[in-house]
Protein backbone atom coordinates (compact mmCIF):
# COMPACT_ATOMS: atom_id res chain seq x y z
CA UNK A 1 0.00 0.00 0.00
CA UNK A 2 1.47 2.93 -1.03
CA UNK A 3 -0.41 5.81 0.68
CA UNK A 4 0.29 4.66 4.14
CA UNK A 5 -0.53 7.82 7.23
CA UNK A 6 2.74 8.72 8.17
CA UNK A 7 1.42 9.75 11.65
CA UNK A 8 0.44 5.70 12.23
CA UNK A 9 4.40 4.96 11.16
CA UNK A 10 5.70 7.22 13.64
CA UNK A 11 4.02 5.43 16.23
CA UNK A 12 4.95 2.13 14.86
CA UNK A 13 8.57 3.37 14.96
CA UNK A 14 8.30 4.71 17.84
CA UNK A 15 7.86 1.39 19.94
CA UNK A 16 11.12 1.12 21.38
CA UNK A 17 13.18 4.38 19.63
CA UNK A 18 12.87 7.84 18.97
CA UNK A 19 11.90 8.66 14.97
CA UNK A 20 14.12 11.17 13.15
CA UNK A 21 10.70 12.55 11.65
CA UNK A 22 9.29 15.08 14.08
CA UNK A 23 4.76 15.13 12.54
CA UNK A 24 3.30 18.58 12.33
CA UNK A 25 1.65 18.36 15.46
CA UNK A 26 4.77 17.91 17.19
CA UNK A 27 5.84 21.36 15.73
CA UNK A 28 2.60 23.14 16.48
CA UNK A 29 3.41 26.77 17.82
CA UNK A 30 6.41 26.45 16.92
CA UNK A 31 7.36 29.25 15.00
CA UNK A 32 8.93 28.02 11.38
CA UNK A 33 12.29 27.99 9.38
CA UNK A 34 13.42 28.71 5.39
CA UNK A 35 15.56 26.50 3.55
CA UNK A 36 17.36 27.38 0.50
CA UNK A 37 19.67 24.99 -1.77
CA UNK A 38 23.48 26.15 -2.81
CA UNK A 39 23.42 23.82 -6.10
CA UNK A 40 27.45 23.52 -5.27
CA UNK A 41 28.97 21.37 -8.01
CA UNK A 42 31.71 19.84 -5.79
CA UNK A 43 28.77 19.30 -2.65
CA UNK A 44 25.39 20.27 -2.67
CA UNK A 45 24.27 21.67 0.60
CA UNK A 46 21.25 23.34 2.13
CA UNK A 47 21.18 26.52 4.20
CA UNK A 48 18.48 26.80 7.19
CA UNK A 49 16.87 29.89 8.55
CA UNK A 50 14.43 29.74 11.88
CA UNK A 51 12.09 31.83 11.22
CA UNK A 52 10.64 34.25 14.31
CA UNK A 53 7.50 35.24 14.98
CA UNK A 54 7.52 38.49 13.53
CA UNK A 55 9.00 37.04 10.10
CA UNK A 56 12.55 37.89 10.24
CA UNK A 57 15.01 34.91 9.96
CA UNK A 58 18.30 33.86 11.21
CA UNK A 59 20.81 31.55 9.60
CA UNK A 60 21.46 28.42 11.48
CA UNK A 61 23.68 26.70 9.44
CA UNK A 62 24.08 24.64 6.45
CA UNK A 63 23.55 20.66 5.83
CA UNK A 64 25.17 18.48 3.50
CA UNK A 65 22.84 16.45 1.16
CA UNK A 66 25.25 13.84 0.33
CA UNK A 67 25.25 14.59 -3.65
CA UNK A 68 26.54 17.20 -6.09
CA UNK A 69 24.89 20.19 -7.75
CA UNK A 70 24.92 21.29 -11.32
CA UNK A 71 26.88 24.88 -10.27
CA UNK A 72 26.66 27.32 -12.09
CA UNK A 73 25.74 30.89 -12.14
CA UNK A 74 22.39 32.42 -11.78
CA UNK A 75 19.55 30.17 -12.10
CA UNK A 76 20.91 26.89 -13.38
CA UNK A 77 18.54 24.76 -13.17
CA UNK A 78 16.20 26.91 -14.54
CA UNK A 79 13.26 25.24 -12.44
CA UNK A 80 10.82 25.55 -9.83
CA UNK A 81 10.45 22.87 -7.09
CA UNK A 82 13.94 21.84 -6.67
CA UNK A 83 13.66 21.56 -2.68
CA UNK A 84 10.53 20.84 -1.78
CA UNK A 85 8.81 20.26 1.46
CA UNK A 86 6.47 17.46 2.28
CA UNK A 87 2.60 17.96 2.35
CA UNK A 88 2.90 17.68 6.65
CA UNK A 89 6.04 19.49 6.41
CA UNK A 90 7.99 16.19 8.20
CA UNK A 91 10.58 15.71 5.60
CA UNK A 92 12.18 17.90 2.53
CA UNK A 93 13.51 16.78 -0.67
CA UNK A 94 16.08 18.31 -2.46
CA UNK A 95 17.69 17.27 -6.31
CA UNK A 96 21.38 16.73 -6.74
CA UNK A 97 21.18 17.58 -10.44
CA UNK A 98 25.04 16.56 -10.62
CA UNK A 99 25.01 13.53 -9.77
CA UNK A 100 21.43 12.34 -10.10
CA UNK A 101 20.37 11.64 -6.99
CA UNK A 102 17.60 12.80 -5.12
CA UNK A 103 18.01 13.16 -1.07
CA UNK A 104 15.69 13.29 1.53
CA UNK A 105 15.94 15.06 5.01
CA UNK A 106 14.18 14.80 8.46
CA UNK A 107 12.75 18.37 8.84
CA UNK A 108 13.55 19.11 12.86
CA UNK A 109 12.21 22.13 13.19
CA UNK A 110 15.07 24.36 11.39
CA UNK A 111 17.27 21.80 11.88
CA UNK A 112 17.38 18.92 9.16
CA UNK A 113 18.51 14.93 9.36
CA UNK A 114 19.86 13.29 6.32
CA UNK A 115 17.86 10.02 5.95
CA UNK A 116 18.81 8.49 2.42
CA UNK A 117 19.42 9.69 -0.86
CA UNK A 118 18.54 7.45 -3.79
CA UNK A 119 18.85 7.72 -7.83
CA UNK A 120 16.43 10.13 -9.62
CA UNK A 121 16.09 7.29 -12.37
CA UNK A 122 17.13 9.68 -15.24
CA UNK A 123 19.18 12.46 -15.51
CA UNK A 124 19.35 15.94 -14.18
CA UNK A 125 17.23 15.79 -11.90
CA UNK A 126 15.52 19.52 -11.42
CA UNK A 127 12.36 19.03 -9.43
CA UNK A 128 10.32 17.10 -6.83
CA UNK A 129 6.32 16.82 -5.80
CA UNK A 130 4.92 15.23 -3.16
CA UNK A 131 1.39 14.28 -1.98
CA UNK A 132 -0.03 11.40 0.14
CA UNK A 133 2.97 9.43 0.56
CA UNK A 134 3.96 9.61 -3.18
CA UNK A 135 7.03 11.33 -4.87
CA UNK A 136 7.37 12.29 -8.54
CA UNK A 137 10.97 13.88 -9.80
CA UNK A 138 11.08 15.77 -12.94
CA UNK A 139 14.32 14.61 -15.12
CA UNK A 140 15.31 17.44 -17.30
CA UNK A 141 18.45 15.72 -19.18
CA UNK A 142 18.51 13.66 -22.03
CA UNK A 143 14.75 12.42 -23.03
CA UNK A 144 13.57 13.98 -20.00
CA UNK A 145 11.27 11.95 -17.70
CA UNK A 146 9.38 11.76 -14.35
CA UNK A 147 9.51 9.10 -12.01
CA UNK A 148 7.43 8.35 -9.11
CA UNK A 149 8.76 6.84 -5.55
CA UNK A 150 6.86 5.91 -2.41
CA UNK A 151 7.54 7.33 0.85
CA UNK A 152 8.80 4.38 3.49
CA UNK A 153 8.85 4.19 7.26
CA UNK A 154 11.70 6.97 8.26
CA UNK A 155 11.46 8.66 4.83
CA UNK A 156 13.06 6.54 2.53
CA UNK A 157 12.20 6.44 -1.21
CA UNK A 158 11.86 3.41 -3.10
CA UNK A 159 11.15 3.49 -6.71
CA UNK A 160 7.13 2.31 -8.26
CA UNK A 161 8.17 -0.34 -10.76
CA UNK A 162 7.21 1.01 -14.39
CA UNK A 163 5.91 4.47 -12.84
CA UNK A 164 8.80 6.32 -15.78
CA UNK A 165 6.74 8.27 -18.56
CA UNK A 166 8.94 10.53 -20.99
CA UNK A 167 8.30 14.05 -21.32
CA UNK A 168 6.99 15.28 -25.61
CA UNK A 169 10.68 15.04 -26.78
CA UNK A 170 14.27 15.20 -25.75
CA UNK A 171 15.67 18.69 -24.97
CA UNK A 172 12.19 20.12 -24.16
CA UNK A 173 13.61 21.46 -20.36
CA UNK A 174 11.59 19.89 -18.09
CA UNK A 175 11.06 23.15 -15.23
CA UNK A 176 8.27 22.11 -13.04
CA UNK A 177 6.26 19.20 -11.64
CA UNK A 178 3.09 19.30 -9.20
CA UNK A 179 0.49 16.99 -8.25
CA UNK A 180 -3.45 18.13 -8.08
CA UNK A 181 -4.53 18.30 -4.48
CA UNK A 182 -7.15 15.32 -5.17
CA UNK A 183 -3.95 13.31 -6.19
CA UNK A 184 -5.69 12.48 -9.40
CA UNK A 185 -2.90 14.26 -11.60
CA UNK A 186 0.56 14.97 -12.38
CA UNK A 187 1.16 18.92 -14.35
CA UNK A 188 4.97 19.25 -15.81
CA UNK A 189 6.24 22.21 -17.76
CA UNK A 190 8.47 21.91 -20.38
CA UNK A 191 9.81 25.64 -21.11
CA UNK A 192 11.46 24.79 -24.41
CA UNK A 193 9.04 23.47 -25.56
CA UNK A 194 6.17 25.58 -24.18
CA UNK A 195 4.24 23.03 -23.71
CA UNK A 196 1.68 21.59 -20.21
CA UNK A 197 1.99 18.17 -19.85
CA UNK A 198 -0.52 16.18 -17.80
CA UNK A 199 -0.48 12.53 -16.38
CA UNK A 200 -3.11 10.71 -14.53
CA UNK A 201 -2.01 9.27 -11.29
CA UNK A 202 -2.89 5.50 -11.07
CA UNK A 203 -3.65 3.99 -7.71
CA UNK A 204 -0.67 1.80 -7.42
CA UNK A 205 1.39 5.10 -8.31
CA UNK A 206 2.05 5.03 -12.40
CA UNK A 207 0.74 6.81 -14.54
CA UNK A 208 -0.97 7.37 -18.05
CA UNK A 209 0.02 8.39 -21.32
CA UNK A 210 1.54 11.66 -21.58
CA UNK A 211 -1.76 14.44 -22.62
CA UNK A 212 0.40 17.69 -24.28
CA UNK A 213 -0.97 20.79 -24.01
CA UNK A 214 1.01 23.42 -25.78
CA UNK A 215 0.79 26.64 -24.15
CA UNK A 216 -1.49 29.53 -25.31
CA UNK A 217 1.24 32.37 -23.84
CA UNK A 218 4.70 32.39 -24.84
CA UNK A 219 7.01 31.27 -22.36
CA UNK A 220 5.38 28.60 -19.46
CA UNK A 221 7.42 27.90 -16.90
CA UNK A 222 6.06 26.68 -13.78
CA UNK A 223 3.18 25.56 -12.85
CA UNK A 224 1.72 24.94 -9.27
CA UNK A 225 -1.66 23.75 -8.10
CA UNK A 226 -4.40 26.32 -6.20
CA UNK A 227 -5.90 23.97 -3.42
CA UNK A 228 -9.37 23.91 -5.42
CA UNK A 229 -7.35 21.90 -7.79
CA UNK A 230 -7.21 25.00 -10.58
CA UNK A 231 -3.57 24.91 -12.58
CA UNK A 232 -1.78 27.94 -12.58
CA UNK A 233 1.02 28.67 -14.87
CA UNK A 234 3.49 31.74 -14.87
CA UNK A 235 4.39 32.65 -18.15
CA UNK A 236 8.13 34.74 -18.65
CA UNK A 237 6.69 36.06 -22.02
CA UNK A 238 8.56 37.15 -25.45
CA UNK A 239 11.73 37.02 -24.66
CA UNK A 240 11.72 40.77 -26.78
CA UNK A 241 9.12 41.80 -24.84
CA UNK A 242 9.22 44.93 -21.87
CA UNK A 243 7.60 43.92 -18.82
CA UNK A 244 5.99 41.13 -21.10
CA UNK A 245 5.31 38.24 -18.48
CA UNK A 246 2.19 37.34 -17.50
CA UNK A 247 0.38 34.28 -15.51
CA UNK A 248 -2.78 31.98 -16.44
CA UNK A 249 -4.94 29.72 -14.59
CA UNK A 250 -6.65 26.62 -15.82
CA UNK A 251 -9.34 23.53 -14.94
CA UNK A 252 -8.32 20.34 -15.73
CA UNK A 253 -10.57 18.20 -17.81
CA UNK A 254 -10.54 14.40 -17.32
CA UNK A 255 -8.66 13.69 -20.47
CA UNK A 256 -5.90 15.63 -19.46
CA UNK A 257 -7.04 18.36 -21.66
CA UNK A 258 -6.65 22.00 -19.87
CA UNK A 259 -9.26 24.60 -20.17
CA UNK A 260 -8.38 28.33 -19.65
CA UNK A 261 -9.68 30.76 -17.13
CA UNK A 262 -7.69 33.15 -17.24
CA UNK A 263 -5.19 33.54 -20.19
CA UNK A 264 -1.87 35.53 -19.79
CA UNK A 265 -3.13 38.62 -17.12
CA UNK A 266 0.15 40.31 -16.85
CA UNK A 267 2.79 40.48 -14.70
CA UNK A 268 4.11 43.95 -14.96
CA UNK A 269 7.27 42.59 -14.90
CA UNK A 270 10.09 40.86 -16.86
CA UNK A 271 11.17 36.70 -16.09
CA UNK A 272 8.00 35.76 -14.18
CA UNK A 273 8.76 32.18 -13.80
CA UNK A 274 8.03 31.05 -10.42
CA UNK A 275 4.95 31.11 -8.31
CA UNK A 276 3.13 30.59 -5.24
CA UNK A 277 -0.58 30.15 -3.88
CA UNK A 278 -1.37 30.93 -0.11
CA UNK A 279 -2.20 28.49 1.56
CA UNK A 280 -6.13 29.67 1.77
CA UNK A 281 -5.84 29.40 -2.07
CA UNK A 282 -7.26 33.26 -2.23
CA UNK A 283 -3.36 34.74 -4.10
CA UNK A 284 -0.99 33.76 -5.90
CA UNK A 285 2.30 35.54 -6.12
CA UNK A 286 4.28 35.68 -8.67
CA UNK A 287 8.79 36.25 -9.35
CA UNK A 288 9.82 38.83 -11.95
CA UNK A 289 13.41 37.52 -11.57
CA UNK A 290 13.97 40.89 -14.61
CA UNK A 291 12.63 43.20 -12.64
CA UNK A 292 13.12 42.34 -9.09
CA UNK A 293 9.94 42.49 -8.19
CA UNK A 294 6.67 40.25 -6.59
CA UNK A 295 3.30 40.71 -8.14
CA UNK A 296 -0.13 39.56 -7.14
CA UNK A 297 -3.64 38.08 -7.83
CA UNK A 298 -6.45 37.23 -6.34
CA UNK A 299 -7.97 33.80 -7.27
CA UNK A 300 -11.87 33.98 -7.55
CA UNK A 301 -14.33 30.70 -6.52
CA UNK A 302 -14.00 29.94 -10.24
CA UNK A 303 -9.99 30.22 -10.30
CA UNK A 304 -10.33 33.08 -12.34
CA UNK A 305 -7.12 35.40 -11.54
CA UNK A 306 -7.61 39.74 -10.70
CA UNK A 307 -4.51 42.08 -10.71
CA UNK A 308 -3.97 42.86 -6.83
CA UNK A 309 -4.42 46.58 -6.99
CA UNK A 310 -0.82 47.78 -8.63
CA UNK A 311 -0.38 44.36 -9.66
CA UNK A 312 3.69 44.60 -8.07
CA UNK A 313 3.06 44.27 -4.41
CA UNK A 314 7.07 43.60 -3.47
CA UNK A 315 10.06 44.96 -4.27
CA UNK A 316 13.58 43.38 -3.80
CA UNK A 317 16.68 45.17 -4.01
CA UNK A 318 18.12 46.55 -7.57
CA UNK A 319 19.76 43.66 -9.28
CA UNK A 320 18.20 41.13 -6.79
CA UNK A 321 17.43 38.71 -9.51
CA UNK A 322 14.64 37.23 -7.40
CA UNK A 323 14.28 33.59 -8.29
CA UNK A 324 11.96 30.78 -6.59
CA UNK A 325 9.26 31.88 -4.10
CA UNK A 326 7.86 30.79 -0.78
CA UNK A 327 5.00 31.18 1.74
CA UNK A 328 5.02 30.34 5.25
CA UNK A 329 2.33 27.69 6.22
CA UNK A 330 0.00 30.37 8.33
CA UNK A 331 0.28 32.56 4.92
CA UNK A 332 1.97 35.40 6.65
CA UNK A 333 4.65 35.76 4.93
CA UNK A 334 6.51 35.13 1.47
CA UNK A 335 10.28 34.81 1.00
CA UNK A 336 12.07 35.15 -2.27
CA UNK A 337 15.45 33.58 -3.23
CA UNK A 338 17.89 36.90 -4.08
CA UNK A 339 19.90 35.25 -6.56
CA UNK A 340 21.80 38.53 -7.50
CA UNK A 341 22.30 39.87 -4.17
CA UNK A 342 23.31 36.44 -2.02
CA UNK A 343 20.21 37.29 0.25
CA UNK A 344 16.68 35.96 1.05
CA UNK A 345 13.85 38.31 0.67
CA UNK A 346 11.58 38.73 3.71
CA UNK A 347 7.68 40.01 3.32
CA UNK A 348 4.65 40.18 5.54
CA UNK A 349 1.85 39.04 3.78
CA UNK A 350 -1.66 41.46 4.81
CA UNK A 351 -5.68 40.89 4.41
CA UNK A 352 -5.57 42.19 1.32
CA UNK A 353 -2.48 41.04 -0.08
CA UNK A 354 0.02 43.90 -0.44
CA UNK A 355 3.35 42.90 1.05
CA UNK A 356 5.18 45.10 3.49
CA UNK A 357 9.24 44.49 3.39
CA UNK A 358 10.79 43.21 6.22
CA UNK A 359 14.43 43.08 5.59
CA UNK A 360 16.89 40.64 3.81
CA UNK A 361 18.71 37.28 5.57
CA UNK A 362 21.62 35.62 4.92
CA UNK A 363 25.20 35.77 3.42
CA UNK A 364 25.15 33.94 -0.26
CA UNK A 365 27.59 34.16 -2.42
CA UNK A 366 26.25 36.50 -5.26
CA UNK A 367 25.29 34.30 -8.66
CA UNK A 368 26.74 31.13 -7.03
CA UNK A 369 23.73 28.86 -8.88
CA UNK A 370 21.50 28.83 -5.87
CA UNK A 371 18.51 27.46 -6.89
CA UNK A 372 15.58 26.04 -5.03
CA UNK A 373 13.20 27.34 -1.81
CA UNK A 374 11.25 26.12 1.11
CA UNK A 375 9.26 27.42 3.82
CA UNK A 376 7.04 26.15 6.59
């Protein structure tokens, strides 16, 4: 059985030791922590922040996943998802695109426990989802693939015999991977390409045919799931366009077949290619890496998307390069990943969805190839 409650493990592992996977309700009031991924070619590592009460964070260290990044610059891996937090917030997940691998950590409040690292099953590895139990990793090299796992007693991954489907073509860049909160399907982005590809989730954790959707706007990047189950997709736009991006949200029909809501309501910004829903599925907030700005929307009943009055609600730092996004679980705040400035960007999230800045966190090293954010 694949979609075991990891709450019932605990207990079962818990006869006689102490579990390295500390459950939500173990971390209830407690107040939260950031994690951000170095994509270091000779050791990948992730850096933690606790996160206070009031928003502000302070850097507690770094942990070693056991693999290598790809390096690089800015933006590498040119994806969203690369560490990625489990649906209770117990364990994280993080890609070692250089050397294939994915590995998995015990999240201890701020602190994290290395509990097994395992092969991605193809190569580059760029991006992980996670719902009930189940794991899918997008594989960006070669054909490009995704390949589901199942989630183990203390966190370990095993691979779902014949659960590989290939993405439309080789070299398509795989950038994004998320499951529909019903668990019923699997969304993938494939920015060359420009194309939304959608799987069906079998029960015993394999999945169907690939169903291609090009995309209507130029330029589809990532694409995350509103907790109504509504698709929405951030869009960087022509790439000879002036604050050209934009973001669209769809419904997806039971062939696998998406049908728009709302089709490319701009950004305001340039290199829109991350975003994030709050967690009462009411905004999304979007990354204008080119601009180094945050805009935001409000999601209607029907998943229909409205300009947050100014539509840019944050502002980073000139030459921040903002990449990958983050909200906190309450929804009171959003973090950015400051590729250009080595920093994480701090915001407090209000009623009505403007974003007040709170400061910046962190030492990075400035265009080191950080890639990847998480926050709880």
């Amino acid at each position: 059985m694949l979609r075991v409650t990891r709450g019932l493990l605990l207990t079962i592992v818990g006869i006689g030791t102490v579990s390295p996977i500390l459950s939500a309700a173990q971390r209830a009031g407690q107040p939260g922590a950031v994690f951000v991924q170095t994509n270091a070619v000779d050791h990948n590592q992730i850096v933690a922040f606790e996160r206070a009460g009031d928003g502000t964070l302070t850097n507690i260290g770094e942990f070693n996943t056991g693999g290598r990044g790809s390096g690089g610059v800015n933006d590498p891996l040119e994806s969203q998802g690369s560490l990625t937090l489990s649906q209770d917030r117990s364990l994280l997940f993080a890609v070692n695109a250089g050397s294939g691998t994915i590995s998995t950590f015990s999240v201890q409040h701020a602190n994290l426990i290395l509990l097994g690292r395992v092969p991605s099953g193809g190569s580059q590895p760029v991006a992980v989802a996670e719902h009930n139990n189940l794991v899918f990793v997008l594989n960006s090299g070669g054909a490009g693939s995704v390949v589901g796992f199942s989630v183990g007693l203390g966190g370990q991954l095993t691979k779902i015999e014949n659960s590989t489907q290939f993405l439309s073509a080789n070299a398509t860049g795989g950038a994004s991977i998320a499951i529909s909160p019903d668990g019923q399907f699997l969304a993938v982005t494939e920015r060359l390409a420009n194309n939304i590809d959608i799987f069906h989730i079998h029960s015993n954790g394999t999945l169907s045919p690939i169903a291609i959707n090009p995309s209507p706007g130029a330029g589809a990047f990532s694409v995350t799931f509103a907790p109504d189950g509504k698709a929405i997709v951030s869009e960087t736009g022509l790439a000879t366009a002036t604050n050209g991006s934009a973001v669209s949200s769809y419904s997806i029909l039971p062939n696998g077949t998406l049908s728009a809501i709302s089709q490319s309501i701009a950004t305001l910004g340039d290199a829109n290619c991350w975003n994030v829903v709050t967690p009462d599925g009411t905004k999304v907030y979007v990354s204008n890496a080119g601009s180094g700005t945050i805009s935001g929307f409000a999601i209607a009943s029907n998943g229909a998307l409205t300009p947050l009055p100014g539509t840019v609600v944050g502002t980073n730092p000139t030459g921040a390069t903002n990449l990958d996004i983050a909200i906190s679980a309450d929804g009171k705040f959003l973090y950015s990943l400051n590729s250009g400035t080595g920093t994480v960007g701090s915001f407090a999230i209000h009623q009505n969805g403007t974003l007040t800045k709170i400061g910046e966190a962190g030492d990075l090293s400035i265009f080191a190839g950080f890639n990847g954010i998480a926050a709880y």
